[in-house]
N, C-alpha and C. Protein backbone atom coordinates (compact mmCIF):
# COMPACT_ATOMS: atom_id res chain seq x y z
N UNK A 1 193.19 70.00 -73.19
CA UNK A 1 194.07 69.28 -72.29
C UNK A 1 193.43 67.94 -71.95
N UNK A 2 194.06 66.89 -72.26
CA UNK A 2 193.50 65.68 -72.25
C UNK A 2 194.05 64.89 -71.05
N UNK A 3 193.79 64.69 -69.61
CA UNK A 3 194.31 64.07 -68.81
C UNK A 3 194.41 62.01 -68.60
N UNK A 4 194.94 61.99 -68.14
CA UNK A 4 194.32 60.48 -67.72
C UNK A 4 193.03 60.00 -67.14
N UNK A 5 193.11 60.71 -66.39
CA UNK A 5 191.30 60.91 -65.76
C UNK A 5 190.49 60.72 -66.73
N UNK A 6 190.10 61.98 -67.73
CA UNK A 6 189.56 62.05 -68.75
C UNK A 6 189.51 61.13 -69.79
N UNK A 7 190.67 60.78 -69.82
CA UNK A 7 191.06 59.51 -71.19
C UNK A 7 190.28 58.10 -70.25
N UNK A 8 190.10 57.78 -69.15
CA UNK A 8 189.48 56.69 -68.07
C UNK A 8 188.06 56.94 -68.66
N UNK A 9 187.91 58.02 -68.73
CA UNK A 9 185.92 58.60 -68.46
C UNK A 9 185.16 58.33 -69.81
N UNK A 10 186.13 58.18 -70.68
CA UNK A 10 185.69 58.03 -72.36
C UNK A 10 185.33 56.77 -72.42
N UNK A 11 184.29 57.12 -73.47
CA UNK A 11 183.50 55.31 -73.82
C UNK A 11 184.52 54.23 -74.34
N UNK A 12 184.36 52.87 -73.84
CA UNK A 12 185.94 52.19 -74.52
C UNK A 12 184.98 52.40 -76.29
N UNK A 13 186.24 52.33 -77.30
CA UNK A 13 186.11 52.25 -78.66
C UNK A 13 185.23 51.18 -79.29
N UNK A 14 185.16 50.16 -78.68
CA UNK A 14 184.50 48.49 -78.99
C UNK A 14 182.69 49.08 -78.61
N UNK A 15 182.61 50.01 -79.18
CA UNK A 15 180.63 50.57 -79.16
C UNK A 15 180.15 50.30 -77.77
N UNK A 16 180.76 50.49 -76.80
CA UNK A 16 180.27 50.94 -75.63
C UNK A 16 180.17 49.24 -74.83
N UNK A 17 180.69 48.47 -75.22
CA UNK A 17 180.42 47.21 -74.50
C UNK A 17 181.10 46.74 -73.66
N UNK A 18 181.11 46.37 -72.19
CA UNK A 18 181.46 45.66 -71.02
C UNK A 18 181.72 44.09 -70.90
N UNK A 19 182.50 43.81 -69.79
CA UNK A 19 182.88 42.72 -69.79
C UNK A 19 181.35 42.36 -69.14
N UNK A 20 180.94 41.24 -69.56
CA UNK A 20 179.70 40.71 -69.57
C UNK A 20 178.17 40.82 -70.05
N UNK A 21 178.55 41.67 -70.87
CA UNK A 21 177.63 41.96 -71.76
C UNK A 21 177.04 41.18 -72.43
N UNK A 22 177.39 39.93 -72.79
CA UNK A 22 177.22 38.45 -73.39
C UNK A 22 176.42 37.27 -72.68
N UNK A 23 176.79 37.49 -71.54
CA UNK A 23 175.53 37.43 -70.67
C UNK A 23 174.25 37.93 -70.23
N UNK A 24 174.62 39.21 -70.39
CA UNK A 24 173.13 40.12 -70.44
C UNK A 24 172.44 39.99 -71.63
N UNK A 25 173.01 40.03 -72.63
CA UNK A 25 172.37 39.62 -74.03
C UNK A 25 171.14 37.94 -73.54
N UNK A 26 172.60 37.09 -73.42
CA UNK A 26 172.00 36.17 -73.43
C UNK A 26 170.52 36.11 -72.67
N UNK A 27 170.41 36.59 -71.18
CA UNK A 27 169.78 36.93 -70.13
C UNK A 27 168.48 37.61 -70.89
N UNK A 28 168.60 38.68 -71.27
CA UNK A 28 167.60 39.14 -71.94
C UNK A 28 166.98 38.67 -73.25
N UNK A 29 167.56 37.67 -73.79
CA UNK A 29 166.85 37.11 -74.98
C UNK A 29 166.23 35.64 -74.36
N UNK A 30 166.36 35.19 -72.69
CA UNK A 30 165.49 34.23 -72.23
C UNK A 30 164.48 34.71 -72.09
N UNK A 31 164.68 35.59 -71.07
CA UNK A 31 163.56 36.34 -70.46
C UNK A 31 162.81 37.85 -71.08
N UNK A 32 163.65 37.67 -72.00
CA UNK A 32 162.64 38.98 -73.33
C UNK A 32 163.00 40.51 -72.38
N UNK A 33 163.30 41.15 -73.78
CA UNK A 33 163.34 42.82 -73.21
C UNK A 33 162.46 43.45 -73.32
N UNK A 34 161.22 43.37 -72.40
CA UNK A 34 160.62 43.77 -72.21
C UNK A 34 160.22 44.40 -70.86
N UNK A 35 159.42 45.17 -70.19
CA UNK A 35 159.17 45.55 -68.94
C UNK A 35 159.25 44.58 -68.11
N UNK A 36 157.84 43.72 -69.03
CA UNK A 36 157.70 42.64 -67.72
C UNK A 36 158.87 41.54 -67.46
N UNK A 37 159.65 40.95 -68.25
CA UNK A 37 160.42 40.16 -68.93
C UNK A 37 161.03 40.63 -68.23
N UNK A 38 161.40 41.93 -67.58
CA UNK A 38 163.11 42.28 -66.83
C UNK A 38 162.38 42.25 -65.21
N UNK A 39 161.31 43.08 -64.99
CA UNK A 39 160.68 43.39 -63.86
C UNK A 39 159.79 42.70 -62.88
N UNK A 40 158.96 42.33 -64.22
CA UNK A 40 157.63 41.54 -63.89
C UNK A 40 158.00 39.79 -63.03
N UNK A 41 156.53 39.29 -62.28
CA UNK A 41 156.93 38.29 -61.66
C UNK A 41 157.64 37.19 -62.55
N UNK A 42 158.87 36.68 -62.00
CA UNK A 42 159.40 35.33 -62.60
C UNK A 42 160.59 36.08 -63.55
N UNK A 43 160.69 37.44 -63.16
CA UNK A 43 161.38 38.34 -64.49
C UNK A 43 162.83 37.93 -64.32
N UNK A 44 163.74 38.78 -65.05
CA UNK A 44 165.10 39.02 -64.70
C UNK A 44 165.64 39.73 -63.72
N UNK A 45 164.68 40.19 -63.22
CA UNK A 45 165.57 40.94 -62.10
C UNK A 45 165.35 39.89 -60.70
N UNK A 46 163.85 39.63 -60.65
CA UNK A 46 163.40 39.11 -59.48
C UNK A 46 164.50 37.56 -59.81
N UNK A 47 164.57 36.65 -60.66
CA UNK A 47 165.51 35.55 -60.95
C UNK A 47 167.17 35.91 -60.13
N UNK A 48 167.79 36.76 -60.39
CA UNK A 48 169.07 37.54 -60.01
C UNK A 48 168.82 38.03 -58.78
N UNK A 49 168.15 38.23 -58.30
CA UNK A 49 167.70 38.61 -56.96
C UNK A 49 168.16 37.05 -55.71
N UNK A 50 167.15 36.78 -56.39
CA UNK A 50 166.95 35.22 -55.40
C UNK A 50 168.02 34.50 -55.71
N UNK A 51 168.75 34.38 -56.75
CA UNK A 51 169.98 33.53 -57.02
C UNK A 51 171.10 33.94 -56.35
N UNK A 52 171.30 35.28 -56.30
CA UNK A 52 171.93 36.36 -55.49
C UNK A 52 172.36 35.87 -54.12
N UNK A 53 170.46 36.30 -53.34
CA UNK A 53 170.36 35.91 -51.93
C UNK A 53 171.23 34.27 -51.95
N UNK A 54 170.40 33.47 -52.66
CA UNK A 54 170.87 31.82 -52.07
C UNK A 54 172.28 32.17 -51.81
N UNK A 55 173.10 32.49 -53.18
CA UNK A 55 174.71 32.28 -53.17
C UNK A 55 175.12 32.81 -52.21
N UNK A 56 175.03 34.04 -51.59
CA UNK A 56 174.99 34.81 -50.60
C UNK A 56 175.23 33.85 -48.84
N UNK A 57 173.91 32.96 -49.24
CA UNK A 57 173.41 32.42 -47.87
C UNK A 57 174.51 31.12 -47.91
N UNK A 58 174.36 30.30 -49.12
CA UNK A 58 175.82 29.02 -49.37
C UNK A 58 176.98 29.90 -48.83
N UNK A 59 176.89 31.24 -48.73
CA UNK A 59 178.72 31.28 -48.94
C UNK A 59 178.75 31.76 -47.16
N UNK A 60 177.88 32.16 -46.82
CA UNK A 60 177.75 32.61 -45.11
C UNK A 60 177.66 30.99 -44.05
N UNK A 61 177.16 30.10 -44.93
CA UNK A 61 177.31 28.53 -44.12
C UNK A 61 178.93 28.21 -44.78
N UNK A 62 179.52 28.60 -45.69
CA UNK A 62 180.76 28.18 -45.77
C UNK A 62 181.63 28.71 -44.65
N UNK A 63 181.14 29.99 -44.90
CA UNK A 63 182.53 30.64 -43.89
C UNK A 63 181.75 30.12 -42.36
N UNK A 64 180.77 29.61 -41.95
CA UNK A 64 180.32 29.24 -40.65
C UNK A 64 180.96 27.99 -40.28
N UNK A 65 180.96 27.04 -41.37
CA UNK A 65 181.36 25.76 -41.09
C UNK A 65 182.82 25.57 -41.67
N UNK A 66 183.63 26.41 -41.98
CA UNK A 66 185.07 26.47 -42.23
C UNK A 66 185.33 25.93 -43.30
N UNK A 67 184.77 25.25 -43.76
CA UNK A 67 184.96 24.47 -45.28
C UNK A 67 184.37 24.54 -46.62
N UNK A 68 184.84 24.15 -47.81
CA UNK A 68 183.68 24.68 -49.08
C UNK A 68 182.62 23.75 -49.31
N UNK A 69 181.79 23.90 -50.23
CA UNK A 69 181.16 23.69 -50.05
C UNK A 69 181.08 21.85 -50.69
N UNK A 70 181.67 21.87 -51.37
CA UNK A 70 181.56 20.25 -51.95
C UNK A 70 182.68 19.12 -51.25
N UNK A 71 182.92 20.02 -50.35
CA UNK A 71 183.95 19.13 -49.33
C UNK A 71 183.24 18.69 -48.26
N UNK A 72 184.05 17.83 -47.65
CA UNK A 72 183.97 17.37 -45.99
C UNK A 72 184.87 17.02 -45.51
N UNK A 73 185.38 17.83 -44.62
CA UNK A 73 186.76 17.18 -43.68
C UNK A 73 186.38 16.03 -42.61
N UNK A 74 187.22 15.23 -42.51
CA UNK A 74 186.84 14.38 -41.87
C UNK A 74 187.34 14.91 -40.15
N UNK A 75 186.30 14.12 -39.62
CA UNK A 75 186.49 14.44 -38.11
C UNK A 75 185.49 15.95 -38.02
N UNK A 76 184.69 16.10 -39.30
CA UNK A 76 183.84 17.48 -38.84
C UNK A 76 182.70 17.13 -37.67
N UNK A 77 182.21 17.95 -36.84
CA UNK A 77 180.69 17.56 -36.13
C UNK A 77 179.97 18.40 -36.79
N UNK A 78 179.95 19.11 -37.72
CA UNK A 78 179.03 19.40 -38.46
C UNK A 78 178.87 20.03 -40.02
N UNK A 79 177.75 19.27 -40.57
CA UNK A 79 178.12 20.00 -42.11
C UNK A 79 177.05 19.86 -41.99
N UNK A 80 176.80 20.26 -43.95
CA UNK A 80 175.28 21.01 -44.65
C UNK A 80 174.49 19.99 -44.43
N UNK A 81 173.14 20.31 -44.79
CA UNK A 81 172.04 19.62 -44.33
C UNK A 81 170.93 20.11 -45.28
N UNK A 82 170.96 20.16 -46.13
CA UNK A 82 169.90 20.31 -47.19
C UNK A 82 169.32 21.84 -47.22
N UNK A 83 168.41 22.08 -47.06
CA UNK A 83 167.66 23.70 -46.99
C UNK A 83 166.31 23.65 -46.82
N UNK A 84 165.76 24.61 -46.37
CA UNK A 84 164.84 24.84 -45.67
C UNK A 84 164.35 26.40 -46.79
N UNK A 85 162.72 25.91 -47.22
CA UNK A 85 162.36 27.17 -47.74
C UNK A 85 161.75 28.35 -46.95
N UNK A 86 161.89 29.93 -47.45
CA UNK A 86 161.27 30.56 -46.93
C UNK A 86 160.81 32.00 -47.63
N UNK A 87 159.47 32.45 -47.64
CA UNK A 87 158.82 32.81 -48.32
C UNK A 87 158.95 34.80 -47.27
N UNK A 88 160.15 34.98 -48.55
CA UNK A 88 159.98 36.68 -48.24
C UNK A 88 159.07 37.51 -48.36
N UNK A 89 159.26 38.70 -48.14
CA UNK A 89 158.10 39.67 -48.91
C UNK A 89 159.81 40.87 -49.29
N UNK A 90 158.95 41.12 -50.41
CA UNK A 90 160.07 42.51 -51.01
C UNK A 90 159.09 43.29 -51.51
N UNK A 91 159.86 44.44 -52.28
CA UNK A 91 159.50 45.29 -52.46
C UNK A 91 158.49 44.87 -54.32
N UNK A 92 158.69 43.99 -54.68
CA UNK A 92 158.41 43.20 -56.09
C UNK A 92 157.18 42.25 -55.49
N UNK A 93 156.85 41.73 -54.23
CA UNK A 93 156.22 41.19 -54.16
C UNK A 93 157.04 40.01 -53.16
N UNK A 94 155.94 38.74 -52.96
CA UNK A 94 156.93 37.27 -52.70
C UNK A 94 157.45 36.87 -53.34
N UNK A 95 158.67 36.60 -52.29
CA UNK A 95 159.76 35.60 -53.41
C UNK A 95 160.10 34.54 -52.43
N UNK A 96 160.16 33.15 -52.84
CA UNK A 96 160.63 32.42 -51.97
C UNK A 96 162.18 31.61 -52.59
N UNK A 97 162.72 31.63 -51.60
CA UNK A 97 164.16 31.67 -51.28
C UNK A 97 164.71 29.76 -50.67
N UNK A 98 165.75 29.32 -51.02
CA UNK A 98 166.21 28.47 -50.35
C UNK A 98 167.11 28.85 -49.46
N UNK A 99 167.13 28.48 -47.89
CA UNK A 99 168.07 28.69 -46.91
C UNK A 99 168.47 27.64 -46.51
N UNK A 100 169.86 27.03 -46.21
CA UNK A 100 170.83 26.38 -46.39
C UNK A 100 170.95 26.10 -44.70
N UNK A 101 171.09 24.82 -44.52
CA UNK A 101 170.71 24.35 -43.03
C UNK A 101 171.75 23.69 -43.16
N UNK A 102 172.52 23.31 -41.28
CA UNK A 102 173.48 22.82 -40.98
C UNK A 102 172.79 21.88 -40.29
N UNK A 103 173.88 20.93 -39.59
CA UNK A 103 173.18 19.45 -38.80
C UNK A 103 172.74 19.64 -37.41
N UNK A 104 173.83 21.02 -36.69
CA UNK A 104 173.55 20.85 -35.44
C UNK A 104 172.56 22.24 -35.45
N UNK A 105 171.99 22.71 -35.95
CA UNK A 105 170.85 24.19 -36.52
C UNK A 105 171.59 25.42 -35.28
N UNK A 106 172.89 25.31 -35.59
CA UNK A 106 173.32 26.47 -35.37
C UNK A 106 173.89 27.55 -35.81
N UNK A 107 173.81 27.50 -37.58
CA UNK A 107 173.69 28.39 -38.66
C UNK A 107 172.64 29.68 -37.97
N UNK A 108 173.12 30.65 -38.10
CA UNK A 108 172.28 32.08 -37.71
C UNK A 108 172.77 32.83 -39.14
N UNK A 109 172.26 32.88 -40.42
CA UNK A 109 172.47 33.98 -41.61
C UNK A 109 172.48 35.34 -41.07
N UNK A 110 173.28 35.83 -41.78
CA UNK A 110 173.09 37.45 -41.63
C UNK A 110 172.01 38.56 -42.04
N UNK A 111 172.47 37.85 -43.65
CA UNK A 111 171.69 38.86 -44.55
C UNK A 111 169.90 38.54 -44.47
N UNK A 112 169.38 37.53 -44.27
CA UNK A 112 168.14 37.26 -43.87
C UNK A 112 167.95 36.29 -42.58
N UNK A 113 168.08 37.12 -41.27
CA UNK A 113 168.08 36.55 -40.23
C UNK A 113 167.23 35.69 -39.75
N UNK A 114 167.05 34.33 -38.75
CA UNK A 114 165.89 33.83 -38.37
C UNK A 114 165.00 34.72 -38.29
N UNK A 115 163.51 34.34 -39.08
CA UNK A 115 162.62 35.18 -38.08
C UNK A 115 162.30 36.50 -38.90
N UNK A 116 163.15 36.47 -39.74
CA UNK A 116 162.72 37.67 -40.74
C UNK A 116 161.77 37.26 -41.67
N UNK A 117 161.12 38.31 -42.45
CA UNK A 117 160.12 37.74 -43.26
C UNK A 117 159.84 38.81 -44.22
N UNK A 118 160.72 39.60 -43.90
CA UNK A 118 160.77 40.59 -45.48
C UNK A 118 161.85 42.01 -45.26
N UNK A 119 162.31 42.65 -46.32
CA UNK A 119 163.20 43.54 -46.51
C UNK A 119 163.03 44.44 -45.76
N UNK A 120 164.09 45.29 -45.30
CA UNK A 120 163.90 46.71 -44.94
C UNK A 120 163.17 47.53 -45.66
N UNK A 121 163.22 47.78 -47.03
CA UNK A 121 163.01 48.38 -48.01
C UNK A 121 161.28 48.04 -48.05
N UNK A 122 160.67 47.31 -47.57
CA UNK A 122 159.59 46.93 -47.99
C UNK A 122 158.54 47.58 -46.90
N UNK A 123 159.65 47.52 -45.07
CA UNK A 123 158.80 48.35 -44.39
C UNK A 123 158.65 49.67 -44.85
N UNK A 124 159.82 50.46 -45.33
CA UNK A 124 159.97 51.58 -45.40
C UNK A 124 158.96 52.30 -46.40
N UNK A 125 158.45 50.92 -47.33
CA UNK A 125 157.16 51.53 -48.34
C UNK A 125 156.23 51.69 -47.35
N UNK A 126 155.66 50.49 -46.34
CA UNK A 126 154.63 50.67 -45.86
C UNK A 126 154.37 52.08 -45.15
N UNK A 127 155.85 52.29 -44.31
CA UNK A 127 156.27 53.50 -43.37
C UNK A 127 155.81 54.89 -44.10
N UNK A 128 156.32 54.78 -45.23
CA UNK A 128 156.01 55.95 -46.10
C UNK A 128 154.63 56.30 -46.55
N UNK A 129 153.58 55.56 -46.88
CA UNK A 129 152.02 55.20 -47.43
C UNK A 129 151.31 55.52 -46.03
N UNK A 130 151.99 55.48 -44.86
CA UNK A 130 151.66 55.62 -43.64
C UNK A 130 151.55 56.92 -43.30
N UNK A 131 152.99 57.51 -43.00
CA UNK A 131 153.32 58.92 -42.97
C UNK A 131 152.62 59.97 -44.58
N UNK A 132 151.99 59.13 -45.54
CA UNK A 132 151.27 60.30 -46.23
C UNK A 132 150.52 60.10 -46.08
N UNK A 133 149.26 59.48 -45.31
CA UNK A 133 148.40 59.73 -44.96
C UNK A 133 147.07 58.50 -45.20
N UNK A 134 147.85 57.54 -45.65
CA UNK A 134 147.19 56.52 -45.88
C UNK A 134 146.80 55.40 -44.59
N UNK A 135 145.25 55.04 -45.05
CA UNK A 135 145.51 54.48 -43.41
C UNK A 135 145.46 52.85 -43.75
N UNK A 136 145.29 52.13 -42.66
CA UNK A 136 145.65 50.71 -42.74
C UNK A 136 145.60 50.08 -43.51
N UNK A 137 143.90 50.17 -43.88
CA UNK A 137 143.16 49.43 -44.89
C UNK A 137 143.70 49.76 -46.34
N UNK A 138 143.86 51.08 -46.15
CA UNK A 138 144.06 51.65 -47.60
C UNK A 138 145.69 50.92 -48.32
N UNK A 139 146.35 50.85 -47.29
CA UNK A 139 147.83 50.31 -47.37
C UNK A 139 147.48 48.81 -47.86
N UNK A 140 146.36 48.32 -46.67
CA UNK A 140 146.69 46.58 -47.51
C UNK A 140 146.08 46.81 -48.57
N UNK A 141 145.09 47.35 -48.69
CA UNK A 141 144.94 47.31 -50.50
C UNK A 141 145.45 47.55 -51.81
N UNK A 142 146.31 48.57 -51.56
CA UNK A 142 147.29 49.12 -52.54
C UNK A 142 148.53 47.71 -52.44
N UNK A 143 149.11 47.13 -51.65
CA UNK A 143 149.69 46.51 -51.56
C UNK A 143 149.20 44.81 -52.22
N UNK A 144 148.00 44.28 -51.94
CA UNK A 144 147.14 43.51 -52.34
C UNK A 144 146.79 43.76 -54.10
N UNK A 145 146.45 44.83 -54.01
CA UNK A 145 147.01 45.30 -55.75
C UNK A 145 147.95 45.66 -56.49
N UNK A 146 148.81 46.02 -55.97
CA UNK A 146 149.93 46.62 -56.62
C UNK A 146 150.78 45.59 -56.58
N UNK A 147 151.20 44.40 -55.47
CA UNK A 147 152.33 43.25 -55.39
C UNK A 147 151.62 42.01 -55.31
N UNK A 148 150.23 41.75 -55.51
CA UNK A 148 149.68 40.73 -55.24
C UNK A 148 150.29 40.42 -53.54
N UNK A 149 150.49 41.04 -52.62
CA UNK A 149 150.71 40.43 -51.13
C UNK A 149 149.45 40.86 -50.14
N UNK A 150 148.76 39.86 -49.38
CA UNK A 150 148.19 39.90 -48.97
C UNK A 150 148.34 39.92 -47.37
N UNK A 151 148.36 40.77 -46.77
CA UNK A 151 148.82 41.28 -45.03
C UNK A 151 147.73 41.62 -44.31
N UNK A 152 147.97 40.90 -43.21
CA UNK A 152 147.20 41.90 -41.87
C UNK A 152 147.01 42.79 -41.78
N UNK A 153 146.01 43.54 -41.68
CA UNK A 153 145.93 44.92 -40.78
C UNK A 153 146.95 44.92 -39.29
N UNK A 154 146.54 44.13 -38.67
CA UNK A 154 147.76 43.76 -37.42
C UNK A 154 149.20 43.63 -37.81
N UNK A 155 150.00 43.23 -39.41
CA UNK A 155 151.03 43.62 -39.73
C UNK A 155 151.53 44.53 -40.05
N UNK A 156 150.34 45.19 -40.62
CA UNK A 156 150.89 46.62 -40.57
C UNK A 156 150.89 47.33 -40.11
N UNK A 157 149.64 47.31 -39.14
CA UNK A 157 150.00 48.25 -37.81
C UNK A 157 151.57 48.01 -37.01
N UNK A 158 152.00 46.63 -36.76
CA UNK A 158 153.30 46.65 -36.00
C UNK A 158 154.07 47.52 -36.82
N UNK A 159 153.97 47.19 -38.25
CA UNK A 159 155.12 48.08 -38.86
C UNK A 159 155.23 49.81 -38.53
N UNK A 160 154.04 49.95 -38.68
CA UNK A 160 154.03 51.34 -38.65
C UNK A 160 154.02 51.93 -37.29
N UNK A 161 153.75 51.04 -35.78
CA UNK A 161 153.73 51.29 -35.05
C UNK A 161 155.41 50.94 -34.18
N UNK A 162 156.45 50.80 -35.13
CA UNK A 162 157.62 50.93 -35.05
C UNK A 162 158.76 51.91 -35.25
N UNK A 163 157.51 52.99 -35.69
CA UNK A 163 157.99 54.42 -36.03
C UNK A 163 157.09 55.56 -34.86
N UNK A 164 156.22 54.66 -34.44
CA UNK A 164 155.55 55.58 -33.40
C UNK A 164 156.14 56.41 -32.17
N UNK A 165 157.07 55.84 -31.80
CA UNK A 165 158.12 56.54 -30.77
C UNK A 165 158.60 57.34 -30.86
N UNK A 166 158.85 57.29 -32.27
CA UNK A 166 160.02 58.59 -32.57
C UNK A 166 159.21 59.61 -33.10
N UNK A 167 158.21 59.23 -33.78
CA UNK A 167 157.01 60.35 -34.15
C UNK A 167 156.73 61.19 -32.87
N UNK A 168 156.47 60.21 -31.84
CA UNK A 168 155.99 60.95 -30.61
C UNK A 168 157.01 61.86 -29.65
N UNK A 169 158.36 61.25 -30.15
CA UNK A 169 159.41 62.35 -29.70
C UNK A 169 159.55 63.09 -30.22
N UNK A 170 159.66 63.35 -31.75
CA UNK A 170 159.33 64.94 -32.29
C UNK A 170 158.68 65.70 -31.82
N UNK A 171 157.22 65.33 -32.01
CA UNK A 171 156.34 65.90 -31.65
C UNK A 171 155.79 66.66 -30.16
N UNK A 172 156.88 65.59 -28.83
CA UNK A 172 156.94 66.53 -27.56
C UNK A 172 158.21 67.27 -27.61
N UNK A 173 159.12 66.92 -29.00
CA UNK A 173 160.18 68.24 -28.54
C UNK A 173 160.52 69.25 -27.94
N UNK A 174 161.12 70.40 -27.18
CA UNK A 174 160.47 71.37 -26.73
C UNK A 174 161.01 72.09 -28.06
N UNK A 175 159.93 73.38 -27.54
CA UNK A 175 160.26 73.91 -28.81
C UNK A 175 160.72 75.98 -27.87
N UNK A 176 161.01 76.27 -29.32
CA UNK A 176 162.03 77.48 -28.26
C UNK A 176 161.15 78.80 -28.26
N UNK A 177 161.06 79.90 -27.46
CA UNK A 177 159.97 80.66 -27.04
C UNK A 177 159.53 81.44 -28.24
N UNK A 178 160.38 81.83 -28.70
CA UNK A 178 160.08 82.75 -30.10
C UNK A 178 161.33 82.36 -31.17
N UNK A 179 160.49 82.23 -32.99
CA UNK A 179 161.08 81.72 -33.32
C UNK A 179 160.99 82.94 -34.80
N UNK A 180 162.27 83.64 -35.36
CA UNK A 180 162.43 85.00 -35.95
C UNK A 180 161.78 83.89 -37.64
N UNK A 181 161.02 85.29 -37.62
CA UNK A 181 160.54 84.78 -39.03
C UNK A 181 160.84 86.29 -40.37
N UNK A 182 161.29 85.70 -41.40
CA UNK A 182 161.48 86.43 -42.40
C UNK A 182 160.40 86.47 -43.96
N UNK A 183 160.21 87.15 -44.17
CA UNK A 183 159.11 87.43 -45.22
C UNK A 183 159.69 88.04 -46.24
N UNK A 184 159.77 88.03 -47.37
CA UNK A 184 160.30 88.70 -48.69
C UNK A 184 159.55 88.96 -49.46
C-alpha cells in the first residue's frame, strides 16, 4: 500500500540531490572536504556561522529603524552608522563578528545582546566540565587547548557559580521520611 505520505518520504529520483546543492558543492570545493576545511578555524561552518549572525543583526537594525537597508527616507532622525566589532566566544572557539550601529546608539540586538560575550551553548560546556568534576584550572586548560580560548579563573568561576543556587536548592530539598526500595 503506497500512500502519499510514503510516496513524500522517498528519495527524489535526480540521485538524492536538493535545491542547493550547487552551492554546497561549490562551498566545499573552496574550503575543501575535509574535517578541518568544514570544522576547523576559518572553516565552513565557522564562515556560515558569522555570516549568519551579521545578516541576522542587518536585518534586526532594519526592522528597528523601519527601513531597508540601502535606503533612506528622508526626514529620518536616524539611520545606520557603520559597525562596531565584537569578539565572541563559542563553542568552536573566537569568532569575531560585525555589529551594525545606528546614529542615535539606540539599537539593542537580540540575538547577541549588549554586553554579551559568548553563547549559551558555550556556558553550558563549561557548566558541564564543572558538574563532572573538573575544577577551575582544569577547565581553563582543556579549554586553552582544545579552542585555543584563553579565560579567567574568575570567568569561570562566575559561570559556574550561576548554577550554584540551584545546586544548593536541590541539595536542601526536603527529603521524605522513608523511601520503599525494591531489589530483584
Amino acid at each position: 500500500m503506497n500512500t502519499q505520505v510514503e510516496q513524500k518520504k522517498k528519495k527524489p529520483r535526480n540521485g538524492g540531490h536538493q535545491p542547493g546543492d550547487e552551492i554546497i558543492d561549490a562551498l566545499l570545493e573552496k574550503y575543501g572536504a575535509t574535517k578541518e576545511g568544514i570544522f576547523g578555524e576559518e572553516g565552513l561552518v565557522e564562515m556560515l556561522t558569522k555570516r549568519a549572525l551579521e545578516r541576522a543583526l542587518r536585518g534586526e537594525l532594519t526592522h528597528h529603524l523601519g527601513y531597508a537597508e540601502k535606503e533612506k527616507p528622508e526626514g529620518q532622525e536616524n539611520w545606520r552608522n557603520g559597525y562596531s566589532s565584537k569578539t565572541l566566544l563559542t563553542k568552536n572557539g573566537e569568532m569575531e563578528i560585525q555589529i551594525p550601529r545606528d546614529r542615535k546608539s539606540d539599537f539593542e540586538p537580540l540575538i547577541i545582546s549588549k554586553g554579551e560575550k559568548r553563547f549559551k551553548e558555550f556556558d553550558e560546556r563549561i557548566i558541564s566540565m564543572y558538574a563532572g568534576g573538573m575544577t577551575v584550572r582544569e577547565i581553563q586548560t582543556f579549554l586553552e587547548d582544545h579552542y585555543k580560548v584563553e579565560l579567567s579563573p574568575d570567568f569561570i568561576s562566575t559561570v559556574t557559580d550561576s548554577v550554584n543556587e540551584d545546586v544548593k536548592e536541590w541539595q536542601n530539598r526536603p527529603l521524605e521520611p522513608v523511601y520503599p526500595l525494591v531489589i530483584f
